[in-house]
Protein backbone atom coordinates (compact mmCIF):
# COMPACT_ATOMS: atom_id res chain seq x y z
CA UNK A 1 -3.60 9.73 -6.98
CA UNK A 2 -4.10 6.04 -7.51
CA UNK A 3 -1.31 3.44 -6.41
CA UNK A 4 0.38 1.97 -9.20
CA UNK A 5 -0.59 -1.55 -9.23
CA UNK A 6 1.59 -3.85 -10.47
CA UNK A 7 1.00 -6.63 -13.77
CA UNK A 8 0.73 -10.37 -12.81
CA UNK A 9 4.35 -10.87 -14.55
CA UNK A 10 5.27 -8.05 -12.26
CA UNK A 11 3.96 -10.13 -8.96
CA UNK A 12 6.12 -13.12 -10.61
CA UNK A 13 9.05 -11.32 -10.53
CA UNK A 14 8.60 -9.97 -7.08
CA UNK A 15 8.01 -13.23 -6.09
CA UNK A 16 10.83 -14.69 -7.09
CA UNK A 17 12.75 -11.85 -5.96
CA UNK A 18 11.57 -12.43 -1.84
CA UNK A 19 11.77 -15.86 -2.40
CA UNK A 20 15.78 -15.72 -2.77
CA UNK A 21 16.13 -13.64 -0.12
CA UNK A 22 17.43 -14.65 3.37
CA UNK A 23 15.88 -13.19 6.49
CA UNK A 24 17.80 -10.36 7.80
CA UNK A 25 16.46 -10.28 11.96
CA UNK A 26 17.68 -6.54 12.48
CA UNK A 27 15.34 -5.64 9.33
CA UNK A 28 12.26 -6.78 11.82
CA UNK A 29 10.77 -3.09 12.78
CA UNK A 30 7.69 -2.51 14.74
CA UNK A 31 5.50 -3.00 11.79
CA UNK A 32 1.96 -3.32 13.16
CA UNK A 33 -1.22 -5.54 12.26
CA UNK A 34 -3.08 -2.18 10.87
CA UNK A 35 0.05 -1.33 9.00
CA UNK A 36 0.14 -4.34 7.22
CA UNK A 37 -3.29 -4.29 6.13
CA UNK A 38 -2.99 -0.87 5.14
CA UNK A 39 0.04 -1.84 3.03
CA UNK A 40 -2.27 -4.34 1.55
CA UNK A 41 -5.03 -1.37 0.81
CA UNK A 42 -2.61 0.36 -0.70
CA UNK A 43 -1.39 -2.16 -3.36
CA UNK A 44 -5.40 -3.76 -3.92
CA UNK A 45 -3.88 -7.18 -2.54
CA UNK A 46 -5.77 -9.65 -1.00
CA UNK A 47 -4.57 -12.20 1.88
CA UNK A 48 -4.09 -14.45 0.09
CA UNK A 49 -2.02 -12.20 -2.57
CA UNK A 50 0.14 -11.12 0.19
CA UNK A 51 0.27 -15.05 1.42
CA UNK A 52 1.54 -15.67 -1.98
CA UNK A 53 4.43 -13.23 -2.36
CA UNK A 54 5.52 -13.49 0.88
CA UNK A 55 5.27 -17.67 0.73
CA UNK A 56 3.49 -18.23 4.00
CA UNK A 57 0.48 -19.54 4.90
CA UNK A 58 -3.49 -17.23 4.13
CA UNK A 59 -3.85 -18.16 8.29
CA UNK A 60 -0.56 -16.68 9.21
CA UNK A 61 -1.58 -13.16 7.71
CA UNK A 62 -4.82 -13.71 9.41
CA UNK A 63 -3.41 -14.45 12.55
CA UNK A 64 -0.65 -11.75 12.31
CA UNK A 65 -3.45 -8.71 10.99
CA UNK A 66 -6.17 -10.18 13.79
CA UNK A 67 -3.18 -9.55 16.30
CA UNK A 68 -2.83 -6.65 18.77
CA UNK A 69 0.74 -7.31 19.46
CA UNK A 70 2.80 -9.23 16.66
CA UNK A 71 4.46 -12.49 17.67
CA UNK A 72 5.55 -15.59 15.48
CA UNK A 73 8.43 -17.04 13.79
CA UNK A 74 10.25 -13.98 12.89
CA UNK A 75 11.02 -15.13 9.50
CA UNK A 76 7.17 -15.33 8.38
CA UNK A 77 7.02 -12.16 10.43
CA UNK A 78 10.02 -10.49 8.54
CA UNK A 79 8.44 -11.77 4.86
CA UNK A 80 5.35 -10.33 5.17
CA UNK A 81 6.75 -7.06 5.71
CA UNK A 82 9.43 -7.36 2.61
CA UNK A 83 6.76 -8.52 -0.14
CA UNK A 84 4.71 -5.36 0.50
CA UNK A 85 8.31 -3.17 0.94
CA UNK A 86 9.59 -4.89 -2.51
CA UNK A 87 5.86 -3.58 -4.20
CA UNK A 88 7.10 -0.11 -3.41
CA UNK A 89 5.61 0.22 0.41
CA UNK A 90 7.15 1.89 3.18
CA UNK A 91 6.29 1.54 6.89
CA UNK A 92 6.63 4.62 8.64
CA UNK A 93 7.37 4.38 12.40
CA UNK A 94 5.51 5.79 15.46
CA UNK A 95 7.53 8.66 16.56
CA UNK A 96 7.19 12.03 18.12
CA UNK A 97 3.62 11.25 19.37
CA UNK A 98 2.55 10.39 16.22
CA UNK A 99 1.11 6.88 14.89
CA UNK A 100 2.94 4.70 12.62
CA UNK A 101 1.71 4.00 9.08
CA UNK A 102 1.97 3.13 5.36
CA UNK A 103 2.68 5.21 2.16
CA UNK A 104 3.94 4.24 -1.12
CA UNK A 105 7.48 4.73 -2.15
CA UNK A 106 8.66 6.98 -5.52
CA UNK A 107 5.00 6.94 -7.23
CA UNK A 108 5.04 9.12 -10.58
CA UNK A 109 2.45 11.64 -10.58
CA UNK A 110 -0.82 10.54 -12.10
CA UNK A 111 -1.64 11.14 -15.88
CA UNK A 112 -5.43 12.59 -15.76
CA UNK A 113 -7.73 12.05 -12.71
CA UNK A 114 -8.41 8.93 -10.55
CA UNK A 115 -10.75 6.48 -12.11
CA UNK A 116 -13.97 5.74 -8.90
């Protein structure tokens, strides 16, 4: 099933949408460097695409994805986790001896097969 990517005017809105939001700390999880980029996988987004909606910096994604342990400001930290969460991601927590990771929230079920 492939993810539903969103328009550019879609990416505006979202955009727009983070930007007038204020950092909540307790919303800070133990989102992980491979989560985020798979979050990114999962929408097609680049760095810089992420950078974008999440207004920080291309080198603070790098830096953050490149990490093995997160650390930073926690509001860049705590935006680059919304922007993907607002584009219909969800970060799923290590638990129960299992590893944490990335699906995407409420998709509708695909129309015909996946286009390769």
């Amino acid at each position: 099933m492939a993810p539903a990517l969103l328009a550019p005017s879609e990416w505006l809105k979202l955009e727009v949408a983070i930007a007038r939001r204020k950092p909540k700390p307790l919303m800070l999880s133990s989102v992980d460097a491979g989560q985020t980029k798979a979050a990114r996988a999962l929408l097609n987004m680049r760095e810089a695409g992420l950078a974008r909606i999440a207004t920080v910096h291309v080198a603070t994604i790098r830096l953050l994805e490149g990490a093995t342990e997160i650390r930073g400001v926690a509001e860049a930290v705590w935006k680059i986790q919304r922007a993907p969460e607002e584009a219909g991601i969800e970060f799923i927590p290590a638990e129960a001896g299992r590893g944490p990771g990335v699906r995407l929230r409420d998709v509708p079920p695909s129309k015909g097969k996946r286009k390769r």
